[in-house]
Protein backbone atom coordinates (compact mmCIF):
# COMPACT_ATOMS: atom_id res chain seq x y z
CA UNK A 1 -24.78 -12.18 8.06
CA UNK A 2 -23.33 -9.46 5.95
CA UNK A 3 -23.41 -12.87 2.73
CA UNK A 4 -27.77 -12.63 3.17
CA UNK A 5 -28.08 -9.10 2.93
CA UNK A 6 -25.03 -8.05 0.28
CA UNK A 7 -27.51 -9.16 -2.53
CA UNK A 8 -29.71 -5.85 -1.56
CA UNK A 9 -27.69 -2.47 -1.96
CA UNK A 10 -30.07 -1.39 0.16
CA UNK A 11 -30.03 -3.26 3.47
CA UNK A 12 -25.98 -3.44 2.80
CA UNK A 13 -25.61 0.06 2.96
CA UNK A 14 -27.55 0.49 5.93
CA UNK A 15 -25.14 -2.02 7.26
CA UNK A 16 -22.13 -0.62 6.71
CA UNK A 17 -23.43 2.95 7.90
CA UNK A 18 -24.59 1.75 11.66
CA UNK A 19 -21.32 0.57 12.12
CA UNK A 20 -19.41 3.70 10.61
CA UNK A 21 -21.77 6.05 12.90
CA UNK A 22 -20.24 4.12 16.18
CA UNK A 23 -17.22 6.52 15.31
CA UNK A 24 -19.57 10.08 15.19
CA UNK A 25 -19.33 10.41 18.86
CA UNK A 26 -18.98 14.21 19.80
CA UNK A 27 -20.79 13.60 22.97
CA UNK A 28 -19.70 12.44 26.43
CA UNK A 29 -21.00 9.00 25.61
CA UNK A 30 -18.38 7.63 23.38
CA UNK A 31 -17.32 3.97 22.35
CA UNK A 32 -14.38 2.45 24.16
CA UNK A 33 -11.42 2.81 21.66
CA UNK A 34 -11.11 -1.33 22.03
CA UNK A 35 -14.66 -1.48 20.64
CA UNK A 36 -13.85 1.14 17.62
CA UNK A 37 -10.65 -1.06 16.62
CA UNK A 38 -13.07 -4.42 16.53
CA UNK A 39 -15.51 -2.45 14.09
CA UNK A 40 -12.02 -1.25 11.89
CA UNK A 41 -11.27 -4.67 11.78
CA UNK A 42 -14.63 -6.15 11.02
CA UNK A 43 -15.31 -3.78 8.05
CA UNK A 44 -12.00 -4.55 6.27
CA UNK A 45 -12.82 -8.21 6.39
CA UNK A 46 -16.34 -7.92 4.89
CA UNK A 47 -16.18 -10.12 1.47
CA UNK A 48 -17.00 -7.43 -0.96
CA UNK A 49 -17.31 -8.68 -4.38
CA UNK A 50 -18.52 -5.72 -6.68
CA UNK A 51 -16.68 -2.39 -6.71
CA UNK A 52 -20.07 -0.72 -5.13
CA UNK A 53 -19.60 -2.14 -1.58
CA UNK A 54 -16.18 -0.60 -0.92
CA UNK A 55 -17.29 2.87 -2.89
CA UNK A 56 -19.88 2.92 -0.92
CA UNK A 57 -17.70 2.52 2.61
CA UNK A 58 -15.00 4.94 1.71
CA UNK A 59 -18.28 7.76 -0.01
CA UNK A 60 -19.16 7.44 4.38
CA UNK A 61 -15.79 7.08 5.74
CA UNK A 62 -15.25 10.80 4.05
CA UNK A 63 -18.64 12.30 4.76
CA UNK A 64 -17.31 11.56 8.44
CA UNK A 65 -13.56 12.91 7.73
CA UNK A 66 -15.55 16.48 6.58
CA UNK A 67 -18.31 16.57 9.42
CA UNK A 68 -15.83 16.35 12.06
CA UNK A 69 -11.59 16.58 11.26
CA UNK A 70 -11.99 20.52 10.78
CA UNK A 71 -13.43 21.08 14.40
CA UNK A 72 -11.45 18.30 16.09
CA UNK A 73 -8.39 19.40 14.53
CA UNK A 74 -8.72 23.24 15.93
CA UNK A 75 -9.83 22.10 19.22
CA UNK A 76 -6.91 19.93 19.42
CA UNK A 77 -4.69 22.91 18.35
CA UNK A 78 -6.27 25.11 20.76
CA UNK A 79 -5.47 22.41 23.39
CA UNK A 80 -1.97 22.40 22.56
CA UNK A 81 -1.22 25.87 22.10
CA UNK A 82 -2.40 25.93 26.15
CA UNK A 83 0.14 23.43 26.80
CA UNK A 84 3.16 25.71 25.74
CA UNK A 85 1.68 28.57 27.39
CA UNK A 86 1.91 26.16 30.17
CA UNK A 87 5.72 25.00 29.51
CA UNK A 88 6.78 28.51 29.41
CA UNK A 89 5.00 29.40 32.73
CA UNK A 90 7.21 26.64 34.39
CA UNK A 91 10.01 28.89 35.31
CA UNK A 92 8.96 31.32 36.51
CA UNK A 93 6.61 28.92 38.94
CA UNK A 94 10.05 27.51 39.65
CA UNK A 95 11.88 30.27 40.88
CA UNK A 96 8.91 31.59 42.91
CA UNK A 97 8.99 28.12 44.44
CA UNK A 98 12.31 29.00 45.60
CA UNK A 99 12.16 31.87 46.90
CA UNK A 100 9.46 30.56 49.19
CA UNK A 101 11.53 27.34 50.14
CA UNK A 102 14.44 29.91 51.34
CA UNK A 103 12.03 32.47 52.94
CA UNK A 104 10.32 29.04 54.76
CA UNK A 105 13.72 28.61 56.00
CA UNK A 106 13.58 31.78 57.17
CA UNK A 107 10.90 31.69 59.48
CA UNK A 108 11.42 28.03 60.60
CA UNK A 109 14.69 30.03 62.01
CA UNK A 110 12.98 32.65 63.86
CA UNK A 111 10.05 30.10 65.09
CA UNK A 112 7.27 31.55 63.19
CA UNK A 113 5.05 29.38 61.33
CA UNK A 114 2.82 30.70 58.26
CA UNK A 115 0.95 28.80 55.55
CA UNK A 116 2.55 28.80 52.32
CA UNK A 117 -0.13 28.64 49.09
CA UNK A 118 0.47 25.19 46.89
CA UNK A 119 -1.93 26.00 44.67
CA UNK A 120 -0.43 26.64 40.78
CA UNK A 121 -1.95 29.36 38.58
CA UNK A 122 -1.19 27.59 35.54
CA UNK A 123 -3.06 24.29 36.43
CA UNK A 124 -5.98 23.01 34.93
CA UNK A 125 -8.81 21.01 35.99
CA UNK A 126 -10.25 18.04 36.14
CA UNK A 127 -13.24 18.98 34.09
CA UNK A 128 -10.72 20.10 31.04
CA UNK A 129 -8.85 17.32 30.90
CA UNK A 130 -11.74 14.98 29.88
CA UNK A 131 -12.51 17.43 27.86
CA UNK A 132 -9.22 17.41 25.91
CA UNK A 133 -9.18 13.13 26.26
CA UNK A 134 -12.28 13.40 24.83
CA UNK A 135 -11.34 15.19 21.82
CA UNK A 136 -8.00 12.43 21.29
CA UNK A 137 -10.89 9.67 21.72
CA UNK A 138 -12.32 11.03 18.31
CA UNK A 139 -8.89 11.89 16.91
CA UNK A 140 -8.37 8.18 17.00
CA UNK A 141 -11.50 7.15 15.47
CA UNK A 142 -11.00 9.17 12.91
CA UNK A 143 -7.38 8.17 12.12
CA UNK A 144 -9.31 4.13 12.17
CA UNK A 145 -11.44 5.26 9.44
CA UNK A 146 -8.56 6.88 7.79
CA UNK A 147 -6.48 3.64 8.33
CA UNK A 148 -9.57 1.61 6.85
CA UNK A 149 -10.12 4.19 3.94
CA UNK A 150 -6.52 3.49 2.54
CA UNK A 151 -6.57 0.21 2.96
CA UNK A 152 -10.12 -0.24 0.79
CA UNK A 153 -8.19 1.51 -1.53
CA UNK A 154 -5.16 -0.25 -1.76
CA UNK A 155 -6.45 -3.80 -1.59
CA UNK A 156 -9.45 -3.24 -4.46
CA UNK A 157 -7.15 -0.72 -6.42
CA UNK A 158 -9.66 2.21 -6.10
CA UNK A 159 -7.65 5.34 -7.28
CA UNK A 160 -8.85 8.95 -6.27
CA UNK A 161 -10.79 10.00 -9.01
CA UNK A 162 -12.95 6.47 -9.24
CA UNK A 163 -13.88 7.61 -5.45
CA UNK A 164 -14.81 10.69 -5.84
CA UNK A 165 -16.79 9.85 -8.82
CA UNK A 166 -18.79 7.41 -6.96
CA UNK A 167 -23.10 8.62 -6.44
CA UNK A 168 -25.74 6.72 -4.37
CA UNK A 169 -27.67 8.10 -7.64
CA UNK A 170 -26.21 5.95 -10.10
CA UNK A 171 -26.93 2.31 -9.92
CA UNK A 172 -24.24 -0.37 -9.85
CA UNK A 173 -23.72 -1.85 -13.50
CA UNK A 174 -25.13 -5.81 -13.49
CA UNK A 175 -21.92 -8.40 -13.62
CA UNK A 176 -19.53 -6.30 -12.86
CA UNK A 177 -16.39 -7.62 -10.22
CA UNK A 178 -13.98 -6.54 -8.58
CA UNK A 179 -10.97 -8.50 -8.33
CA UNK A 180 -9.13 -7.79 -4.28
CA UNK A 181 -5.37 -8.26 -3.33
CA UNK A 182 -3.77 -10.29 -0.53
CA UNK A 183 -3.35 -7.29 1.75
CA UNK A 184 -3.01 -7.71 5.37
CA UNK A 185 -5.12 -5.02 7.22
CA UNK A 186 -2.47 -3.34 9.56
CA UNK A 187 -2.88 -0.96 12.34
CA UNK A 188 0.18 -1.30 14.50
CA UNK A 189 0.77 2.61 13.69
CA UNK A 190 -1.50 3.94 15.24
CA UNK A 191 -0.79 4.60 19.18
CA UNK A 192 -4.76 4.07 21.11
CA UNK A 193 -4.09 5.10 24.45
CA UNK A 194 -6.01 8.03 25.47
CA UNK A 195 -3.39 10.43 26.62
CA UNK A 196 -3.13 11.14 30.74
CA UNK A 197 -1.14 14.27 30.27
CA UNK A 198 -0.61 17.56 27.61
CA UNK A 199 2.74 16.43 26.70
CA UNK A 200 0.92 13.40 25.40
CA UNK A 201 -2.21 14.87 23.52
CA UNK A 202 0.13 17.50 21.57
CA UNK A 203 1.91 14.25 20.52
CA UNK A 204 -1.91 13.09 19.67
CA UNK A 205 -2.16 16.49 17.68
CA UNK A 206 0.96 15.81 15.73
CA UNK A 207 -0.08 12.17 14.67
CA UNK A 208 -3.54 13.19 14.13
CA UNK A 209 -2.51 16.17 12.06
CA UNK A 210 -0.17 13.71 9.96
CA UNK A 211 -2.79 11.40 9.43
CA UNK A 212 -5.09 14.06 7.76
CA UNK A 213 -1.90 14.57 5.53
CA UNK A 214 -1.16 11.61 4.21
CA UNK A 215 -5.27 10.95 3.30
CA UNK A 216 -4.72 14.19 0.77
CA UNK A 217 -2.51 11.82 -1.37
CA UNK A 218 -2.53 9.36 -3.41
CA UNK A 219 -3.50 5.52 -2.74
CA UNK A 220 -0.72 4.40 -5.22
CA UNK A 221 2.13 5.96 -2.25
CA UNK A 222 1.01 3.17 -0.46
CA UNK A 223 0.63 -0.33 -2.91
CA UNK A 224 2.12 -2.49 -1.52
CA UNK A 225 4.91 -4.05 -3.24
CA UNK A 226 3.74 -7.93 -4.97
CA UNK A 227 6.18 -9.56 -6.55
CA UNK A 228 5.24 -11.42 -9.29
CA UNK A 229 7.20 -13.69 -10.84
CA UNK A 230 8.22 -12.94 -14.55
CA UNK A 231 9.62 -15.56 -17.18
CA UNK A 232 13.21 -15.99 -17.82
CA UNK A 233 14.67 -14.16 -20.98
CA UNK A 234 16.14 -16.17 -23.35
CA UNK A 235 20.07 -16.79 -23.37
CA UNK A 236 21.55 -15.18 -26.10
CA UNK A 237 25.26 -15.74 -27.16
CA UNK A 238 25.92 -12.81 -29.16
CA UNK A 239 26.19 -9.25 -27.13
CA UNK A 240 23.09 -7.38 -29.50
CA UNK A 241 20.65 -9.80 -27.82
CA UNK A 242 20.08 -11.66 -30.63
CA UNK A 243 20.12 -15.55 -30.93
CA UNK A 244 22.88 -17.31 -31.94
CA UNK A 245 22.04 -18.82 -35.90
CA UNK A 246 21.68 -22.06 -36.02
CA UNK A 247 24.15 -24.17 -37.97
CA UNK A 248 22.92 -26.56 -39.99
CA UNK A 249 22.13 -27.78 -43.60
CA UNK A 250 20.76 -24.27 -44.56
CA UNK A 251 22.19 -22.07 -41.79
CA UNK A 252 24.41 -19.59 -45.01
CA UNK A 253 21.37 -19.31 -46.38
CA UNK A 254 19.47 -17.85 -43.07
CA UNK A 255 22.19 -15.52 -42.73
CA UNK A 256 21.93 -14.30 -45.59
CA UNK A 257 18.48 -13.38 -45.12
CA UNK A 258 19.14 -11.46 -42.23
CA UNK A 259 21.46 -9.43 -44.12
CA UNK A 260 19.36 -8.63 -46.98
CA UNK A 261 18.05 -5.13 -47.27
CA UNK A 262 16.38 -5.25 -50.90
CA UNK A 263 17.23 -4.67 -54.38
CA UNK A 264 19.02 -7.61 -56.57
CA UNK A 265 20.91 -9.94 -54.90
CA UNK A 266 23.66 -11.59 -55.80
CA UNK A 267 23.29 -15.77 -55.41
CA UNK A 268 26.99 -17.50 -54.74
CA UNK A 269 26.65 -21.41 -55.68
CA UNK A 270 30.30 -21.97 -54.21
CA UNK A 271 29.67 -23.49 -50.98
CA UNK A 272 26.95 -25.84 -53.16
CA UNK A 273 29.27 -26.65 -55.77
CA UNK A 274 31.72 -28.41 -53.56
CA UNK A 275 29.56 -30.53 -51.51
CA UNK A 276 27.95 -31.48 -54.98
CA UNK A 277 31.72 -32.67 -56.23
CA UNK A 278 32.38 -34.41 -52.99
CA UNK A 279 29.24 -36.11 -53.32
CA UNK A 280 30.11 -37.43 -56.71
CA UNK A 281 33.08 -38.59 -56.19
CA UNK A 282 31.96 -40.88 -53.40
CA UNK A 283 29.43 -42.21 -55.30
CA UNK A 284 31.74 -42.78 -58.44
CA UNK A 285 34.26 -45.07 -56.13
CA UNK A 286 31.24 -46.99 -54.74
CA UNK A 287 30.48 -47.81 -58.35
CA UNK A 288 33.70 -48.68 -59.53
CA UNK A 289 34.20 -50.52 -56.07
CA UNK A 290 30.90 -52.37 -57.02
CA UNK A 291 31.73 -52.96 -60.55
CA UNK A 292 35.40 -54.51 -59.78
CA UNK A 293 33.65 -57.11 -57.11
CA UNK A 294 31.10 -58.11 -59.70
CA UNK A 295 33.69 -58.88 -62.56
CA UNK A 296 35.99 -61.08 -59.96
CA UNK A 297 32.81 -63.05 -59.46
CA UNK A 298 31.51 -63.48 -62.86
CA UNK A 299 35.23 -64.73 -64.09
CA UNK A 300 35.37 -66.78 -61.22
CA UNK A 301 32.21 -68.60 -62.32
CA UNK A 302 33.38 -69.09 -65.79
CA UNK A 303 36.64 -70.63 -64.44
């Protein structure tokens, strides 16, 4: 669906936005977690094929980050600042359970029977602990979009500044491409259980608050490494690097080329002058070995 309507920047937007709202929740009617993952998953394998589509994604995933992080973030803390108050109010709950187990025994002793109050001061209800799963519900879309942000980035090489550069005023140039990397979309990290207890949503806090981290830096922290595959160097037998000369007809004279620096040189007809003689002299006893066959024959005839 998303190949008939990509043509119109238009209808893709609108696209791409109804599915990035299903993460806005901040009311009691929220998206199941499963539900938000599917829509992660289905936006990072849309076939994008000019740099405007993913601009455009990552320009909403951030309007979201800055609508809602700041609040969710300071409920959260407020949530788990009430849990230590809570952990430190556990001992002295625990020796005033105590002292009422011995004075129990007490009375059991002397047959007299009173009711003993279970009820703990430091407990909270029902009502505030969907409020505080509700708040990890949008803590985790909002580390999705996060998740889906970086990995826009990393797979069409979209740096910071090309981001936050990007305007629904300016039109997307005609022709222009955007090449994309073999990147799996990954999101193994990211723990989507809603937690059942406030030792588990200050753990929620922590992650969340890491996530928000890591989004203030850089999309290059997290390339992944491609290895691609380089040509050999060239074997060299000499330690500089250089080639080994080749030796051949004219090999003195290459090196001394490579020498050279300028000015007058000096030309040294040695090395010349001796094959030259050598090559006489074999020619010389091929004549004179040609000219003593061709007298024995001619005498031979006249015999």
């Amino acid at each position: 669906m998303y190949r008939l309507i990509r043509g119109n920047r238009i209808s893709r937007n609108k696209f791409m936005h109804s599915i990035v709202r299903k993460f806005e929740s901040g009311t009691w009617n929220y998206a199941s977690v499963p539900f938000l993952v599917y829509c992660t998953e289905i936006l990072a394998s849309l076939p994008f094929t000019c740099p405007d589509e993913p601009l455009y994604l990552i320009y909403d995933i951030n309007r979201v980050i800055q609508l809602r992080a700041g609040g969710l973030e300071a409920n959260m803390k407020t949530w788990s600042s009430l849990s230590r108050q809570q952990d430190q109010a556990k001992i002295p709950n625990e020796i005033h359970e105590m002292d009422d187990t011995l004075a129990m025994r007490q009375i059991s002793e002397n047959n007299v029977t009173t009711e003993v109050p279970s009820e703990n001061s430091c407990g909270f209800s029902r009502e505030d602990l969907q409020k505080f799963q509700a708040d990890c519900h949008d803590a985790i879309a909002l580390q999705l979009l996060l998740k889906l942000k970086r990995h826009l980035k990393i797979v069409y090489v979209l740096n910071d500044d090309r981001c936050q550069a990007f305007s629904l005023k300016e039109h997307p140039k005609p022709g222009e491409t955007i090449s994309r990397q073999n990147v799996p979309f990954n999101i193994s990290d990211i723990s989507t259980d809603l937690p059942s207890s406030f030792q588990d949503m200050v753990q929620k806090y922590q992650e969340f608050k890491a996530t928000l981290k890591d989004d203030t830096m850089d999309y290059a922290t997290y390339t992944a490494t491609i290895n691609r595959k380089r040509p050999p160097a060239p074997r060299s037998s000499t330690r500089g690097g250089k080639p080994a000369p080749l030796r051949g007809r004219n090999s003195s004279d290459d090196d001394e080329d490579e020498d050279w620096t300028g000015g007058a040189r000096k030309l040294d007809f040695s090395s010349h002058k001796t094959n030259s003689v050598r090559v006489t002299r074999q020619r010389l006893q091929a004549y004179i070995h040609n000219y003593v066959n061709c007298t024995c024959t001619a005498k031979k005839e006249e015999w």
